[in-house]
PDB file of N, CA and C in Angstrom:
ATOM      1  N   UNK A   1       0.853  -1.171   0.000  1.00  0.00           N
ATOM      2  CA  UNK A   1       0.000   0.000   0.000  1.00  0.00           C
ATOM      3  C   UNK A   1       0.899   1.234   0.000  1.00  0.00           C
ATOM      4  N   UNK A   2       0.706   2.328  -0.974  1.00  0.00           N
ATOM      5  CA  UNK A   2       1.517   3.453  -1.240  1.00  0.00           C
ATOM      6  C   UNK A   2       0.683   4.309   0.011  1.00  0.00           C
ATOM      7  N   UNK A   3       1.503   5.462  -0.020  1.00  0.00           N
ATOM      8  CA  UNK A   3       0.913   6.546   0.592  1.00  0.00           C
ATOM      9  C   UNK A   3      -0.261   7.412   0.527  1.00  0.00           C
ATOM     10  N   UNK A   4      -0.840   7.503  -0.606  1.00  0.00           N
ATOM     11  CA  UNK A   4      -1.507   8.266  -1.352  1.00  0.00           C
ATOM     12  C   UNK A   4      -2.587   6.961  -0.918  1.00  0.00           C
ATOM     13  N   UNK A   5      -2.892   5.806  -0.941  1.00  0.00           N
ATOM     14  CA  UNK A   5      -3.630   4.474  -0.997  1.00  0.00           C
ATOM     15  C   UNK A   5      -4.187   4.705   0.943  1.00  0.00           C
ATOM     16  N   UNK A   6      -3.098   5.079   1.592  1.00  0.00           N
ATOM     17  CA  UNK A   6      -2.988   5.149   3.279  1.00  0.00           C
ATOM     18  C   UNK A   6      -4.032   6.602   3.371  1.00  0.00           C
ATOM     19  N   UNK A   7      -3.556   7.497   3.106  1.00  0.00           N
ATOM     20  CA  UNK A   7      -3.962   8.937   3.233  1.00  0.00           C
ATOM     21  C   UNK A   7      -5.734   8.701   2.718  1.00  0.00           C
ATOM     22  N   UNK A   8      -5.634   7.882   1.608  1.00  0.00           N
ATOM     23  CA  UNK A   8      -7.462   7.840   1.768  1.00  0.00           C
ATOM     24  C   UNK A   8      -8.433   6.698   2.156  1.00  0.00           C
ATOM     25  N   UNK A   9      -7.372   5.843   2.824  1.00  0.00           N
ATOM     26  CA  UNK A   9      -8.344   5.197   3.850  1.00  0.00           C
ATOM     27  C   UNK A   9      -8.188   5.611   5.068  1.00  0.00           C
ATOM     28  N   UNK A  10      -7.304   6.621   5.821  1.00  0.00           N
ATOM     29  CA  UNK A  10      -7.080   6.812   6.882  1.00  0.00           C
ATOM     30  C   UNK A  10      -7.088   8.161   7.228  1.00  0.00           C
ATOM     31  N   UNK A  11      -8.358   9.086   7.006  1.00  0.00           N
ATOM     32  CA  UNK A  11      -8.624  10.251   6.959  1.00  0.00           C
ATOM     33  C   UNK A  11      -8.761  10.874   8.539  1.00  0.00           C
ATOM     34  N   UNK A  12      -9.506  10.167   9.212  1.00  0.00           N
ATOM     35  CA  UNK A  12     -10.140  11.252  10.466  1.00  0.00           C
ATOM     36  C   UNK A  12      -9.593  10.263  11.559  1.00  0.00           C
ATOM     37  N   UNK A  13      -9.563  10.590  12.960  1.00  0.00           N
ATOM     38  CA  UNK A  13      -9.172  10.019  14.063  1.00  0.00           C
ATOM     39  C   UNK A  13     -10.337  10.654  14.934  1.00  0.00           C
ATOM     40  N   UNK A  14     -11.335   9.640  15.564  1.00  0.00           N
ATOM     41  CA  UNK A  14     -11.939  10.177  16.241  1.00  0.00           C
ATOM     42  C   UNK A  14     -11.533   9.601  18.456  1.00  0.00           C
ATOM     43  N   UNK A  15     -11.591  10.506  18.838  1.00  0.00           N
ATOM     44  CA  UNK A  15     -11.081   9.857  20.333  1.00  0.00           C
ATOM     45  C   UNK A  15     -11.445  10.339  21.357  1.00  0.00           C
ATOM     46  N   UNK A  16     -12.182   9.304  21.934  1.00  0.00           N
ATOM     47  CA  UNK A  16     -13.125   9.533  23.448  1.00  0.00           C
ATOM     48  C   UNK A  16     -11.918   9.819  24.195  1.00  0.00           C
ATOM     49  N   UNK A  17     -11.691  11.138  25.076  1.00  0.00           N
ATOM     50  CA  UNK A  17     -11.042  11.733  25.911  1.00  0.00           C
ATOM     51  C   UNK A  17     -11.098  11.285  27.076  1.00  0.00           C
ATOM     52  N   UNK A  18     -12.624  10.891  27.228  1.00  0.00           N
ATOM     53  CA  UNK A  18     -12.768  10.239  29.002  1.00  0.00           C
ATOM     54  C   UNK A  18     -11.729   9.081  29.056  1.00  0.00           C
ATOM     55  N   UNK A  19     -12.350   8.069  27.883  1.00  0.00           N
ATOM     56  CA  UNK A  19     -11.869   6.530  28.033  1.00  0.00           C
ATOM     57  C   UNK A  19     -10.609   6.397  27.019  1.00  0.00           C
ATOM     58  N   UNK A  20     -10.191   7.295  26.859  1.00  0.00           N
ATOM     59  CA  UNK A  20      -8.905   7.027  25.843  1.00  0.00           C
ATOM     60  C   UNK A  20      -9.379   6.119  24.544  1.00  0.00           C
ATOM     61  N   UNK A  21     -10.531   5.853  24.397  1.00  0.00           N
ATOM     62  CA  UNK A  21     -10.503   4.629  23.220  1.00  0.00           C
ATOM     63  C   UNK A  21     -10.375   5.471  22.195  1.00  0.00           C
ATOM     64  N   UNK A  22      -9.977   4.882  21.109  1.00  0.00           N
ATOM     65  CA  UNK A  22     -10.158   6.046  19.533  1.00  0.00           C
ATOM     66  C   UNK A  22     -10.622   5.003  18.539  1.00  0.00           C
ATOM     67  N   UNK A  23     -10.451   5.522  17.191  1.00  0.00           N
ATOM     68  CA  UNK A  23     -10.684   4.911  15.874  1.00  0.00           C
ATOM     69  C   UNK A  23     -10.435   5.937  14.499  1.00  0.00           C
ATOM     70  N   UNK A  24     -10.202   5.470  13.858  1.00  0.00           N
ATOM     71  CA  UNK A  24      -9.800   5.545  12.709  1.00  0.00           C
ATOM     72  C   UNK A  24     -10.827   5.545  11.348  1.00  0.00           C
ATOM     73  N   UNK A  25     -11.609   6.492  10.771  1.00  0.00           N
ATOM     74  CA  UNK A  25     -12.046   6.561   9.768  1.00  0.00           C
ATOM     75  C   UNK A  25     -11.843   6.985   8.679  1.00  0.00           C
ATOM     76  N   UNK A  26     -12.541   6.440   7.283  1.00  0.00           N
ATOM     77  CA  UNK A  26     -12.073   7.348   6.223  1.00  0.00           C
ATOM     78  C   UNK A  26     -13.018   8.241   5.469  1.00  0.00           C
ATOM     79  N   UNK A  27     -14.131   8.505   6.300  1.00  0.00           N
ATOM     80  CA  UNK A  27     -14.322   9.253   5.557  1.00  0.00           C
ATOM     81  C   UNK A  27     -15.830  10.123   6.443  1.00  0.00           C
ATOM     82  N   UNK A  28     -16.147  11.499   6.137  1.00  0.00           N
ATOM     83  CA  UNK A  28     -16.995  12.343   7.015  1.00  0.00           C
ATOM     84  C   UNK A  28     -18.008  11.219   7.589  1.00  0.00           C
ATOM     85  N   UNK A  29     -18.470  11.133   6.147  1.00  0.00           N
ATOM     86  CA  UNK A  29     -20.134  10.415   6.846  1.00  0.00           C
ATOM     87  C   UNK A  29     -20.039   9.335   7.425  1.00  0.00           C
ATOM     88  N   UNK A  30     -18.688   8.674   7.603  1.00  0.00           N
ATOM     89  CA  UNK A  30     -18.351   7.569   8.525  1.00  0.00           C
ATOM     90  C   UNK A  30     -18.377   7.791   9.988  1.00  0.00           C
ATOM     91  N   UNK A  31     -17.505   9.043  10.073  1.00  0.00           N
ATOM     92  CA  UNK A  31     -17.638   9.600  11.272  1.00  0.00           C
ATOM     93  C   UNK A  31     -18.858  10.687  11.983  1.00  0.00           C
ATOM     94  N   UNK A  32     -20.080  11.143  10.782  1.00  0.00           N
ATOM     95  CA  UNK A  32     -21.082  11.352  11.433  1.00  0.00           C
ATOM     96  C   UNK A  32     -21.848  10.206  12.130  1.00  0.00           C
ATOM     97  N   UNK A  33     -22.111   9.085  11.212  1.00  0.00           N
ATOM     98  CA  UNK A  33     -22.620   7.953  11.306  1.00  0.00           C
ATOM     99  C   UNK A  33     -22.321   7.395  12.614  1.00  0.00           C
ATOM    100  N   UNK A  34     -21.089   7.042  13.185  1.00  0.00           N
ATOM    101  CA  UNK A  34     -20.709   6.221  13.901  1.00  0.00           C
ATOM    102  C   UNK A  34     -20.621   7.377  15.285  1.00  0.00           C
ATOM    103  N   UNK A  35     -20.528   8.647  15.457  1.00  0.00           N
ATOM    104  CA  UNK A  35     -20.681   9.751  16.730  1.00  0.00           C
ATOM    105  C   UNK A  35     -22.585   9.515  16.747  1.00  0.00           C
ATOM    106  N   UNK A  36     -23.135   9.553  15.520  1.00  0.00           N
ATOM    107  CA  UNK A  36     -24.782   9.057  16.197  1.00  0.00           C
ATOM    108  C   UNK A  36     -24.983   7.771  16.430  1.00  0.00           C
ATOM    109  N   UNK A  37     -24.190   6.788  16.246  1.00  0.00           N
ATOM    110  CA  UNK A  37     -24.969   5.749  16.318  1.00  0.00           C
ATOM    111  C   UNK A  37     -24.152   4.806  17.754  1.00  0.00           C
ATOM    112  N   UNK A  38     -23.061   5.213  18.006  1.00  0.00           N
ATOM    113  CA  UNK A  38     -22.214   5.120  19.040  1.00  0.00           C
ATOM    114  C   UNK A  38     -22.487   6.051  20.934  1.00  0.00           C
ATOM    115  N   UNK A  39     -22.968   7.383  19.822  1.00  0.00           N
ATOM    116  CA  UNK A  39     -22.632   8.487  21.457  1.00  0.00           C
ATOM    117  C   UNK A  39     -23.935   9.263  21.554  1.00  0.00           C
ATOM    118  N   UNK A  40     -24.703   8.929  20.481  1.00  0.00           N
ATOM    119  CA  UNK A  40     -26.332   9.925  20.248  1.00  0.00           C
ATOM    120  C   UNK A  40     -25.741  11.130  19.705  1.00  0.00           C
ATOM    121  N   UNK A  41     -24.411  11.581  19.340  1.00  0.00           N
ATOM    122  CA  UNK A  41     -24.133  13.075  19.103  1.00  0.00           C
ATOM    123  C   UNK A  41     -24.516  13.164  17.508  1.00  0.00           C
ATOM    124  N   UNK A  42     -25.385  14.222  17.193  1.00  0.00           N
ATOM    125  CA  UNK A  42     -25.709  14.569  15.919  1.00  0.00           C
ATOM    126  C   UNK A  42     -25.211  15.657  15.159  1.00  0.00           C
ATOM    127  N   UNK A  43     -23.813  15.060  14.406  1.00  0.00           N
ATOM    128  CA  UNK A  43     -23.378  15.983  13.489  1.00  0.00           C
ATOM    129  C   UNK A  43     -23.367  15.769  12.218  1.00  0.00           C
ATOM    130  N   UNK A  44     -23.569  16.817  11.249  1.00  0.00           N
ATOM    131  CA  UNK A  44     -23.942  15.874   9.844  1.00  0.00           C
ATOM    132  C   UNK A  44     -22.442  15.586   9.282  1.00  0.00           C
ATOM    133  N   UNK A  45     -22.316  15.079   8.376  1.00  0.00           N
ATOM    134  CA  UNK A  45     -21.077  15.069   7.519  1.00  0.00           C
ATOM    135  C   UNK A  45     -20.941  16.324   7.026  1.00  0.00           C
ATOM    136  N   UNK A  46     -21.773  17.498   6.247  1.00  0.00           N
ATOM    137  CA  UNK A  46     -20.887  18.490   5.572  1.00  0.00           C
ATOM    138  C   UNK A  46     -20.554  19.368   6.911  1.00  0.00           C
ATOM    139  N   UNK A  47     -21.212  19.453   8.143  1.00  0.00           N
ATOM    140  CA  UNK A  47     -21.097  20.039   9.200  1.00  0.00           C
ATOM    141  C   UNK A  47     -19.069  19.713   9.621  1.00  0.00           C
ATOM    142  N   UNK A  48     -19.162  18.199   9.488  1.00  0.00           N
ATOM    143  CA  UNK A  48     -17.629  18.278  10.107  1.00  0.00           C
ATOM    144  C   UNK A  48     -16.861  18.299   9.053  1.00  0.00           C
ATOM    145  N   UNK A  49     -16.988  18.266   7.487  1.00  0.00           N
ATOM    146  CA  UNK A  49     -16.163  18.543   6.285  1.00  0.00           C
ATOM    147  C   UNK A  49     -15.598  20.234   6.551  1.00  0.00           C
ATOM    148  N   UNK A  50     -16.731  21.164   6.669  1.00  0.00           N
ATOM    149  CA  UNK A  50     -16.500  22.041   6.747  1.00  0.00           C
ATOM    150  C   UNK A  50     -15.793  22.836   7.822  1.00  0.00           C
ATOM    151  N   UNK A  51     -16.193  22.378   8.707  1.00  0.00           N
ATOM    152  CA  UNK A  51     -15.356  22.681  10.447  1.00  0.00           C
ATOM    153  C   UNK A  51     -13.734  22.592   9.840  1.00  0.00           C
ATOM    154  N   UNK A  52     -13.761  21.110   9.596  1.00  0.00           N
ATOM    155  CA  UNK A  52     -12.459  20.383  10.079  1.00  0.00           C
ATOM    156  C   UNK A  52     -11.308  21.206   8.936  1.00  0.00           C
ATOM    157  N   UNK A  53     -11.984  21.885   7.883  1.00  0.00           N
ATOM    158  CA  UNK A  53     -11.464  22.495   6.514  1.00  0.00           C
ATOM    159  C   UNK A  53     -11.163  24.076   7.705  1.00  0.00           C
ATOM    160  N   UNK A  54     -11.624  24.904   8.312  1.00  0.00           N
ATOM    161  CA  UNK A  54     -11.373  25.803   8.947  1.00  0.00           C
ATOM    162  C   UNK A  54     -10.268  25.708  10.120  1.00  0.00           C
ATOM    163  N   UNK A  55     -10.766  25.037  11.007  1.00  0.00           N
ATOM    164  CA  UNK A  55     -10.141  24.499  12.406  1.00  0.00           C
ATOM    165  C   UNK A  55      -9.365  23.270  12.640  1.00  0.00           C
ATOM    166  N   UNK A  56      -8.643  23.115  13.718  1.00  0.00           N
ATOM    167  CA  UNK A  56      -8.082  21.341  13.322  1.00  0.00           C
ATOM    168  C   UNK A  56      -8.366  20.400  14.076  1.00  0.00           C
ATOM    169  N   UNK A  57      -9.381  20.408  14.772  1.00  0.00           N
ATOM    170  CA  UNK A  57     -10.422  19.752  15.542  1.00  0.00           C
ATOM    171  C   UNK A  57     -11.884  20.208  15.625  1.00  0.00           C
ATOM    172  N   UNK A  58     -12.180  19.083  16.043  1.00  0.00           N
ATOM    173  CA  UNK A  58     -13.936  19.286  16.641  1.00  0.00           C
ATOM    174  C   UNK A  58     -14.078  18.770  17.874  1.00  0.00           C
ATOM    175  N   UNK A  59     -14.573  19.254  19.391  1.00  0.00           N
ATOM    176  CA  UNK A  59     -14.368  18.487  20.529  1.00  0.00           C
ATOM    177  C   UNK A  59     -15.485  18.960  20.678  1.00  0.00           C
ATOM    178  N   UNK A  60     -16.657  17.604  21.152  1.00  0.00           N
ATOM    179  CA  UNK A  60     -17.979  17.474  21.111  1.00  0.00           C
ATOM    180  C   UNK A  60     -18.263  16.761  22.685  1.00  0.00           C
ATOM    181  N   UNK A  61     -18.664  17.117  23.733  1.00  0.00           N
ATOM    182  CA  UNK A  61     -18.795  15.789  24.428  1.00  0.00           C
ATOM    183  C   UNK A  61     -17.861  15.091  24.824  1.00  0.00           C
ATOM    184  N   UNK A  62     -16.843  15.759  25.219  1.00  0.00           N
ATOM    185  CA  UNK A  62     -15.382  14.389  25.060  1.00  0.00           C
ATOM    186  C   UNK A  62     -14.986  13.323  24.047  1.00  0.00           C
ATOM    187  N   UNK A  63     -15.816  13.922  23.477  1.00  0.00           N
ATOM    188  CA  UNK A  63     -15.252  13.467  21.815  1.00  0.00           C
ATOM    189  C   UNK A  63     -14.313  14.059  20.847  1.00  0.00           C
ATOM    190  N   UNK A  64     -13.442  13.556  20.699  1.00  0.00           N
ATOM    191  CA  UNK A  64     -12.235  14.878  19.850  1.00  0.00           C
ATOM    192  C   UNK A  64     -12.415  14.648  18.372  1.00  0.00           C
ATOM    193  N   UNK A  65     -12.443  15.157  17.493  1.00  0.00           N
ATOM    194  CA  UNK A  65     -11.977  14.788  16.172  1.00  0.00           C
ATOM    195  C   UNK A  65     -11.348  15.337  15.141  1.00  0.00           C
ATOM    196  N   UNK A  66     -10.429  14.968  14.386  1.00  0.00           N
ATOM    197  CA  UNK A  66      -9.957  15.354  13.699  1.00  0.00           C
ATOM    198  C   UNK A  66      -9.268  14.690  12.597  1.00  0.00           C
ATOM    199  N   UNK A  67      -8.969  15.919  11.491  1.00  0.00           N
ATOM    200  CA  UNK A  67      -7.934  15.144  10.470  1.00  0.00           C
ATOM    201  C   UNK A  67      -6.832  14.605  10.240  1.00  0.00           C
ATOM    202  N   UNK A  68      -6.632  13.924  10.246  1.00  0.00           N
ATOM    203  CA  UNK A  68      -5.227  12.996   9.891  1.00  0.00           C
ATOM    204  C   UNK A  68      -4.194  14.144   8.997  1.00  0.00           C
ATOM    205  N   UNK A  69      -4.476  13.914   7.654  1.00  0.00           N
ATOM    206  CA  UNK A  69      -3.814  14.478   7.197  1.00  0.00           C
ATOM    207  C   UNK A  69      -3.818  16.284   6.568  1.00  0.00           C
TER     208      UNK A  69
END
């Protein structure tokens, strides 16, 4: 696997602050999907496309997230 192959399966890092657990997604609506269906938190995908394009996190709830690359 090249770099360019890594960089787009391994886009966002999302990580519970309380419990240290994290994960690894590739892509927004993965990580809207899985903050509602995991923590009840409702963020859409263009909501954190656009954040994460301004700022270099999103901390929701003790939820951190951000971009990889």
């Amino acid at each position: 696997m090249d770099l360019k192959e890594i960089k787009k399966k391994y886009q966002f890092i999302v990580i519970n602050v309380e419990s240290e657990e994290s994960w690894v997604l590739s892509s927004d609506r993965q990580v809207s999907k899985f903050l509602n269906d995991t923590y009840g938190i409702n963020l859409s995908h263009m909501y954190i496309k656009r954040h994460l394009q301004k700022e270099e996190y999103i901390l929701k709830e003790s939820i951190l997230i951000k971009n990889l690359w």
